[in-house]
Structures are given as structure tokens and as C-alpha cells.
PDB file of N, CA and C in Angstrom:
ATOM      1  N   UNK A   1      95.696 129.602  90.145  1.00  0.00           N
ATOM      2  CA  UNK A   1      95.120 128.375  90.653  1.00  0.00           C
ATOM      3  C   UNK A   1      93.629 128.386  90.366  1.00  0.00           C
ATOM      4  N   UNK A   2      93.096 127.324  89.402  1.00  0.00           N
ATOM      5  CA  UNK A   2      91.594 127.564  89.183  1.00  0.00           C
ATOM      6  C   UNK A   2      90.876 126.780  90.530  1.00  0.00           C
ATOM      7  N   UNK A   3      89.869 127.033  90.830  1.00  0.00           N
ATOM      8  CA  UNK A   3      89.340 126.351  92.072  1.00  0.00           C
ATOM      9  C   UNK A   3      88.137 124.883  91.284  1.00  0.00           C
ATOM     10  N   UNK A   4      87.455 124.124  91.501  1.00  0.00           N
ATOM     11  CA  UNK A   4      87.145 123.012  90.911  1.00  0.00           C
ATOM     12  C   UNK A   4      85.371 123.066  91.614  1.00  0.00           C
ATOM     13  N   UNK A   5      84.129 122.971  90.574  1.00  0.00           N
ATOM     14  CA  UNK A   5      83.220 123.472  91.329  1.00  0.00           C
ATOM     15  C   UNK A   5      82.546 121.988  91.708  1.00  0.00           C
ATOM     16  N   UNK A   6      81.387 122.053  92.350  1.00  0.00           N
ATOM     17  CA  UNK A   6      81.152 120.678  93.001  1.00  0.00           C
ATOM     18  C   UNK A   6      80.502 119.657  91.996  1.00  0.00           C
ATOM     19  N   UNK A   7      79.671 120.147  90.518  1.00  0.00           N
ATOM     20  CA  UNK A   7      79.979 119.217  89.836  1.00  0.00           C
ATOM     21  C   UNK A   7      81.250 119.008  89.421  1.00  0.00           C
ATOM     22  N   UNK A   8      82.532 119.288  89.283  1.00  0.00           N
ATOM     23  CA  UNK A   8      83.747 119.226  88.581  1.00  0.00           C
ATOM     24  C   UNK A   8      84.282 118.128  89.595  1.00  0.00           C
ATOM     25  N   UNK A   9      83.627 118.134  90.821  1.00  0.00           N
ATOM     26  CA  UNK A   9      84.389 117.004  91.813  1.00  0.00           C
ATOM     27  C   UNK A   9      83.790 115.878  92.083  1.00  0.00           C
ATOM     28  N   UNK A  10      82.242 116.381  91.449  1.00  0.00           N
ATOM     29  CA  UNK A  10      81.239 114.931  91.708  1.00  0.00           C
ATOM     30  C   UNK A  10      81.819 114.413  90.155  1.00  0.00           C
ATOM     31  N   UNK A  11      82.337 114.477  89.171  1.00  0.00           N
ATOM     32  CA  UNK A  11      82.186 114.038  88.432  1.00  0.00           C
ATOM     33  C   UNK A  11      83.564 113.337  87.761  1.00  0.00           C
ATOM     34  N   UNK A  12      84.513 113.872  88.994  1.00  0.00           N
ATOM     35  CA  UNK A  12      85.908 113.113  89.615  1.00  0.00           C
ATOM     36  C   UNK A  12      85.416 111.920  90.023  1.00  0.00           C
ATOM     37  N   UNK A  13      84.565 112.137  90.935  1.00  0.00           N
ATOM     38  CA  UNK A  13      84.826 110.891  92.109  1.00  0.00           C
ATOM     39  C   UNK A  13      83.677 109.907  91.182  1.00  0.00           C
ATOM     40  N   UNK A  14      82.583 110.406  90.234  1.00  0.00           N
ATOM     41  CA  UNK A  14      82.171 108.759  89.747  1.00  0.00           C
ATOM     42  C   UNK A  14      83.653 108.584  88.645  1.00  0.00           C
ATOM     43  N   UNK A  15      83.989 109.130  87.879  1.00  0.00           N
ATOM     44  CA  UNK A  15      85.145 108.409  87.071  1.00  0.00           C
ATOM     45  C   UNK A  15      86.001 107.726  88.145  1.00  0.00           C
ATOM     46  N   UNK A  16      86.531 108.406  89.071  1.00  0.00           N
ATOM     47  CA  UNK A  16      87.511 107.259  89.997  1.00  0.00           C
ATOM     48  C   UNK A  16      86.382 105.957  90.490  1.00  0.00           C
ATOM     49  N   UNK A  17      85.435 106.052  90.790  1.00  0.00           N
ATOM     50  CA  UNK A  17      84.534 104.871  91.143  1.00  0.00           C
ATOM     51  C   UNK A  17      84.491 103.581  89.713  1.00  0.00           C
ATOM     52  N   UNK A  18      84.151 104.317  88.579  1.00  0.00           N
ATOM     53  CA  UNK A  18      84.143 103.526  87.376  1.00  0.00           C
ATOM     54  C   UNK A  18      85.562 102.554  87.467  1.00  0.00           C
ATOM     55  N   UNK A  19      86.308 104.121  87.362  1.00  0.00           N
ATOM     56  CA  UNK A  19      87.918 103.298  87.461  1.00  0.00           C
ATOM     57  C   UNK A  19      88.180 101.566  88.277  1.00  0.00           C
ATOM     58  N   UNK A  20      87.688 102.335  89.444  1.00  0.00           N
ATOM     59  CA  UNK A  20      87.799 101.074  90.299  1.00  0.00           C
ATOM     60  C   UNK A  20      87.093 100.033  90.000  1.00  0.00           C
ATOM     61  N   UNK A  21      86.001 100.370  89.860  1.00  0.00           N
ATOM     62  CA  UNK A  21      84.775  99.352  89.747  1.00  0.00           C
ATOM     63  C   UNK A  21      85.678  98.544  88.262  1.00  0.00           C
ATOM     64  N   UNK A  22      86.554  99.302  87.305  1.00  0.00           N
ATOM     65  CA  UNK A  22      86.499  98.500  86.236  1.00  0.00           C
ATOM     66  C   UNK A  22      87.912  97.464  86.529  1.00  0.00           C
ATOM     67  N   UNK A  23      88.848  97.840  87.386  1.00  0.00           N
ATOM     68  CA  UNK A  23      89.888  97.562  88.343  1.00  0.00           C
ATOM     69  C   UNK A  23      89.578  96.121  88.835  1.00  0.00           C
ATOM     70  N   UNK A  24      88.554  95.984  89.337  1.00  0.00           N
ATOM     71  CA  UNK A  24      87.642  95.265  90.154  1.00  0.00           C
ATOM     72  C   UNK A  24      87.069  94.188  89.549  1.00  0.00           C
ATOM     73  N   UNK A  25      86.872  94.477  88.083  1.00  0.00           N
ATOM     74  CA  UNK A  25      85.636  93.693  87.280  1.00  0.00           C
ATOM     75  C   UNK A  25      87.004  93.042  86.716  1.00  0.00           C
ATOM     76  N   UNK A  26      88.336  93.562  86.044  1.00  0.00           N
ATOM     77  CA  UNK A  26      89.016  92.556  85.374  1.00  0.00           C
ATOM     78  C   UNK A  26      89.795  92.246  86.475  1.00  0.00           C
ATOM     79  N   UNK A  27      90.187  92.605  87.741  1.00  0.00           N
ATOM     80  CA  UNK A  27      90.621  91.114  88.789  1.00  0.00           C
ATOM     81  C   UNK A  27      89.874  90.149  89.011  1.00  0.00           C
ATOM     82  N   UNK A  28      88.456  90.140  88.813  1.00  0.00           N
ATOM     83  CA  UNK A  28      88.123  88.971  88.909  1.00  0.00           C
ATOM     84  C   UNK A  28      87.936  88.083  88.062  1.00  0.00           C
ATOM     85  N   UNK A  29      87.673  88.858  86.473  1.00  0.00           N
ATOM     86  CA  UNK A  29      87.655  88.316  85.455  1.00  0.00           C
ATOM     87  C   UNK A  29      89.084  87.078  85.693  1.00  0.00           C
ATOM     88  N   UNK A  30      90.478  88.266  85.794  1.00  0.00           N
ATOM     89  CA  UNK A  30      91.341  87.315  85.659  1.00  0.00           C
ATOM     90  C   UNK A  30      91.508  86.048  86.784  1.00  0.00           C
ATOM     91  N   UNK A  31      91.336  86.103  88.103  1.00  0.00           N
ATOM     92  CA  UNK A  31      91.065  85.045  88.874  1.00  0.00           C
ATOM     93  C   UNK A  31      90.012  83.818  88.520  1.00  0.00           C
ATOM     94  N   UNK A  32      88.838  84.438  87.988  1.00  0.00           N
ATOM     95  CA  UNK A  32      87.939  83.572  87.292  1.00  0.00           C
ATOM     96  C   UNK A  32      88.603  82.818  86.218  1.00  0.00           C
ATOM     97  N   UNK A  33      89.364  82.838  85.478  1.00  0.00           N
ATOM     98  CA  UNK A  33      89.797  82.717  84.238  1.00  0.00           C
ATOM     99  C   UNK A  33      90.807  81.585  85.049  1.00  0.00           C
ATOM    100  N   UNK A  34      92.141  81.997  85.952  1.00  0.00           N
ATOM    101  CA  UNK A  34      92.944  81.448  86.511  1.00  0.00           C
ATOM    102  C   UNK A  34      92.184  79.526  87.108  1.00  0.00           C
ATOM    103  N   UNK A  35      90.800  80.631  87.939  1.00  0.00           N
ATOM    104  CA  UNK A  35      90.306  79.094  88.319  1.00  0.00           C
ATOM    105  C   UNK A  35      89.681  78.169  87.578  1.00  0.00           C
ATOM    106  N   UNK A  36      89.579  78.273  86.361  1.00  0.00           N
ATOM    107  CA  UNK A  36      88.685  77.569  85.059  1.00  0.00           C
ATOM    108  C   UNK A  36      89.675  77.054  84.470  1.00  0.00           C
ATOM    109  N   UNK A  37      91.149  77.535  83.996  1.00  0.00           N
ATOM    110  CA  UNK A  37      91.848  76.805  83.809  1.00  0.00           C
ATOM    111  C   UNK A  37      92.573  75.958  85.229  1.00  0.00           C
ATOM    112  N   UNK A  38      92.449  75.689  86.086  1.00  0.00           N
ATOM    113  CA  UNK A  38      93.099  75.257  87.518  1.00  0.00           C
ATOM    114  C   UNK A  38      91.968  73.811  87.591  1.00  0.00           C
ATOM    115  N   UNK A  39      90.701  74.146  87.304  1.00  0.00           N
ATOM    116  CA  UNK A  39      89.750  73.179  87.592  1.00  0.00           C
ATOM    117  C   UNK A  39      89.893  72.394  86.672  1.00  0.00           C
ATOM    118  N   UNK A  40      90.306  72.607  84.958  1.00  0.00           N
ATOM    119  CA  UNK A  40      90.142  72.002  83.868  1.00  0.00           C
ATOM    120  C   UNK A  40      90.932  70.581  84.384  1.00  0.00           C
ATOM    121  N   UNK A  41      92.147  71.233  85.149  1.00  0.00           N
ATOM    122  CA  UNK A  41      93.026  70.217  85.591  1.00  0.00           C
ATOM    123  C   UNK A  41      93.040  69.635  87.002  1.00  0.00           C
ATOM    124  N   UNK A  42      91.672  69.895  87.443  1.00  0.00           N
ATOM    125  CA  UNK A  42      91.577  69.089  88.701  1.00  0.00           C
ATOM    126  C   UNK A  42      90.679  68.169  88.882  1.00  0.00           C
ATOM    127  N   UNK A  43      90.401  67.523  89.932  1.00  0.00           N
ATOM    128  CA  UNK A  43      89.281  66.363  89.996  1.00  0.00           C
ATOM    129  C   UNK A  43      88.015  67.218  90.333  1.00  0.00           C
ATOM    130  N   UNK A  44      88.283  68.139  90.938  1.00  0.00           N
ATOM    131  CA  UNK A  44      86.894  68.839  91.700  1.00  0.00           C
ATOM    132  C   UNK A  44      87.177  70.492  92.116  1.00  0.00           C
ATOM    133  N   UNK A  45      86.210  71.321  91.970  1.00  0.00           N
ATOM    134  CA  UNK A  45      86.362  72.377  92.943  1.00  0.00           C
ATOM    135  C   UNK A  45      86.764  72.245  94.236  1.00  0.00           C
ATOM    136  N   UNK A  46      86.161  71.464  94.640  1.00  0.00           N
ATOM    137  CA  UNK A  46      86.558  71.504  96.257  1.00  0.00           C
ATOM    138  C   UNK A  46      88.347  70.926  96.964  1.00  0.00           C
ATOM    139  N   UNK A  47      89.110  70.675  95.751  1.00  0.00           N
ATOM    140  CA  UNK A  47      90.911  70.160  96.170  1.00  0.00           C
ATOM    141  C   UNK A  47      90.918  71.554  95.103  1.00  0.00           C
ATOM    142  N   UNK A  48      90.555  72.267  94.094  1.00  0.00           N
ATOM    143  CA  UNK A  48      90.975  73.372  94.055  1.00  0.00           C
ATOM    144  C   UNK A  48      90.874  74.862  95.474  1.00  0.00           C
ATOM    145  N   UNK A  49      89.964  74.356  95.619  1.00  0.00           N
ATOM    146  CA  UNK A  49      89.679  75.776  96.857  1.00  0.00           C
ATOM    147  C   UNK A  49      90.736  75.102  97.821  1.00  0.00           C
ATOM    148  N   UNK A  50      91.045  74.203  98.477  1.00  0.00           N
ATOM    149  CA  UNK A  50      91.707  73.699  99.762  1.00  0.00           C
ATOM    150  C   UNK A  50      93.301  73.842  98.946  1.00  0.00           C
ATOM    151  N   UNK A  51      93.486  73.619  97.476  1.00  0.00           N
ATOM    152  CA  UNK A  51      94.960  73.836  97.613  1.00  0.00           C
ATOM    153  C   UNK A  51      95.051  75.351  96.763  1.00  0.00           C
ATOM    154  N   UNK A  52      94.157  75.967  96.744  1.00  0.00           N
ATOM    155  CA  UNK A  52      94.444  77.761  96.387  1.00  0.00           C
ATOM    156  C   UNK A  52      94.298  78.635  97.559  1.00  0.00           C
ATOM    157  N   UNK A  53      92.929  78.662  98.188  1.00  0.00           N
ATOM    158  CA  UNK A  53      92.589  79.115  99.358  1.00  0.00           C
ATOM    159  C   UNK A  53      93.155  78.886 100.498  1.00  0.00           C
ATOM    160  N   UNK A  54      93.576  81.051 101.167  1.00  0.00           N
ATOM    161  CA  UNK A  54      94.726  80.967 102.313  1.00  0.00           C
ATOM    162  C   UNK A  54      94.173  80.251 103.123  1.00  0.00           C
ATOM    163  N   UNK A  55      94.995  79.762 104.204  1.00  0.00           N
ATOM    164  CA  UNK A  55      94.861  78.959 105.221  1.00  0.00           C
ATOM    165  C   UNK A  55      93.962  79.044 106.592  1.00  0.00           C
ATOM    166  N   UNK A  56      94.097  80.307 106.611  1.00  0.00           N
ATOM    167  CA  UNK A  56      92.622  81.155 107.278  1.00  0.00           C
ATOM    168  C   UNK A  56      91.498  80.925 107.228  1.00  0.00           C
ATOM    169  N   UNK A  57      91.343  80.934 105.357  1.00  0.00           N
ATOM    170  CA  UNK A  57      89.872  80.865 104.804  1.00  0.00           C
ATOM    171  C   UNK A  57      89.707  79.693 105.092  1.00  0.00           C
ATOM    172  N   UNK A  58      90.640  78.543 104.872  1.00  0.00           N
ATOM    173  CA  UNK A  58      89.976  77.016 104.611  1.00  0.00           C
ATOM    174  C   UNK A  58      90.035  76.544 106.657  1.00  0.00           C
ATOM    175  N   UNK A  59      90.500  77.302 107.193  1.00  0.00           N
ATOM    176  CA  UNK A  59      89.862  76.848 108.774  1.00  0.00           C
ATOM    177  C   UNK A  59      88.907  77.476 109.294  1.00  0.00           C
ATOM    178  N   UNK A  60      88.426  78.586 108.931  1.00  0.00           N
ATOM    179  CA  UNK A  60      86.986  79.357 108.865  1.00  0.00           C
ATOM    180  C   UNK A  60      86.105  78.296 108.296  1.00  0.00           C
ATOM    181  N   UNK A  61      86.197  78.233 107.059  1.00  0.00           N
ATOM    182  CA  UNK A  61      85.271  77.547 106.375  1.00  0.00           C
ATOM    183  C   UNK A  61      85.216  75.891 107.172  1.00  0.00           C
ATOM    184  N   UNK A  62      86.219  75.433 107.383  1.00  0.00           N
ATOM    185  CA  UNK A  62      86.160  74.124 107.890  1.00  0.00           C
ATOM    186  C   UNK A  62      85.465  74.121 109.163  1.00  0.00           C
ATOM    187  N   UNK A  63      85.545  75.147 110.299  1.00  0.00           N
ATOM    188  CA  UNK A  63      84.891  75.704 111.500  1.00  0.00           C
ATOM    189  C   UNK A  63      83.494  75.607 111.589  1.00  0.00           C
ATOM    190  N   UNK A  64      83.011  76.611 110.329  1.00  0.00           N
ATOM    191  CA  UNK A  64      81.342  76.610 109.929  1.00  0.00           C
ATOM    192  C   UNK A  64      80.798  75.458 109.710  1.00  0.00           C
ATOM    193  N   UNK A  65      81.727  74.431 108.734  1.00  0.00           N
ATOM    194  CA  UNK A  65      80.909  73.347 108.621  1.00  0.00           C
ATOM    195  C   UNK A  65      81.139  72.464 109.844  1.00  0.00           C
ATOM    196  N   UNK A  66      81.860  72.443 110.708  1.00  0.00           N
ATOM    197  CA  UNK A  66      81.643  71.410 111.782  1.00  0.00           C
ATOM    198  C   UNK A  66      80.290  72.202 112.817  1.00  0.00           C
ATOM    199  N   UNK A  67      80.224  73.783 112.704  1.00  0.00           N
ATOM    200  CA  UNK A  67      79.222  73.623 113.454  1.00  0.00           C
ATOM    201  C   UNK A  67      78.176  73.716 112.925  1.00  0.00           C
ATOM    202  N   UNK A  68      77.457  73.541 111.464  1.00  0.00           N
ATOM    203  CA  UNK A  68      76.281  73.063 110.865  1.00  0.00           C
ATOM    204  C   UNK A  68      76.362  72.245 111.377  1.00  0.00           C
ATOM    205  N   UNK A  69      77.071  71.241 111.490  1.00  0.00           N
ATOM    206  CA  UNK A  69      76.993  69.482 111.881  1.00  0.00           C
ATOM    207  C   UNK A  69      76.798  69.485 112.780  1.00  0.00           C
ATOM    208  N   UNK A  70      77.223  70.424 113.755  1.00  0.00           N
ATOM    209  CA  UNK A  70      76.789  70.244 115.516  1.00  0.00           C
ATOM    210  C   UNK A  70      75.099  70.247 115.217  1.00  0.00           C
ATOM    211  N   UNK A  71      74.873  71.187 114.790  1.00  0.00           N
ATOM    212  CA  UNK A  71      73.817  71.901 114.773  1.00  0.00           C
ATOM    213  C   UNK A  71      72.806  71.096 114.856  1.00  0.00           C
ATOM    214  N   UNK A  72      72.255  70.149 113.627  1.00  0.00           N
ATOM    215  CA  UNK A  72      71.985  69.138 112.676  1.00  0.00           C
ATOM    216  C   UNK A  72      71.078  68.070 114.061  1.00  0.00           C
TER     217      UNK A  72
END
């Protein structure tokens, strides 16, 4: 059993970080991509976000803006 010295493990954990980070960079690429073609075919961003975005997000978000408006 060879034992692994602490550069051999620092230099694990940035490749698994890259990994991710690159994991990371083409999910959004591809979501980005998804919503550019989604918009090509919509009237507006904003009926794309309300008919993509979970239902959570769009009553959060709807929440915030009624209380800017309180605010106002």
C-alpha cells in the first residue's frame, strides 16, 4: 500500500475542483444555450422564466417584487 504525500493530495483535490468547476461551466453553457434557443421562440424573457422557472422560484420572485412596491 503506497501512502499519498500532501502535495499528492493537494494536487487531487485542485484536479477534482477543475473537474467540477468544468462540470459546472458546460451545465450552464448547456442551459444557456437551451434558453437562447427557448427565447428565439418567445415573445420575451420574462413568459420564458414564468413558463421554465420552478414554481417556488417564480413565488419568491413574485413576493420580492410586491414588496419593492410596498416599499416605493
Amino acid at each position: 500500500m503506497s501512502s499519498l504525500s500532501i502535495n499528492d493530495v493537494s494536487y487531487q483535490r485542485v484536479a477534482y475542483q477543475r473537474v467540477a468547476y468544468q462540470l459546472s461551466a458546460n451545465a450552464l453553457q448547456m442551459v444557456l444555450l437551451e434558453v437562447r434557443s427557448a427565447v428565439s421562440g418567445q415573445r420575451s424573457a420574462v413568459s420564458l422564466f414564468y413558463s421554465k422557472a420552478p414554481i417556488a422560484l417564480r413565488a419568491r420572485c413574485a413576493n420580492s417584487s410586491v414588496e419593492q412596491a410596498s416599499t416605493l
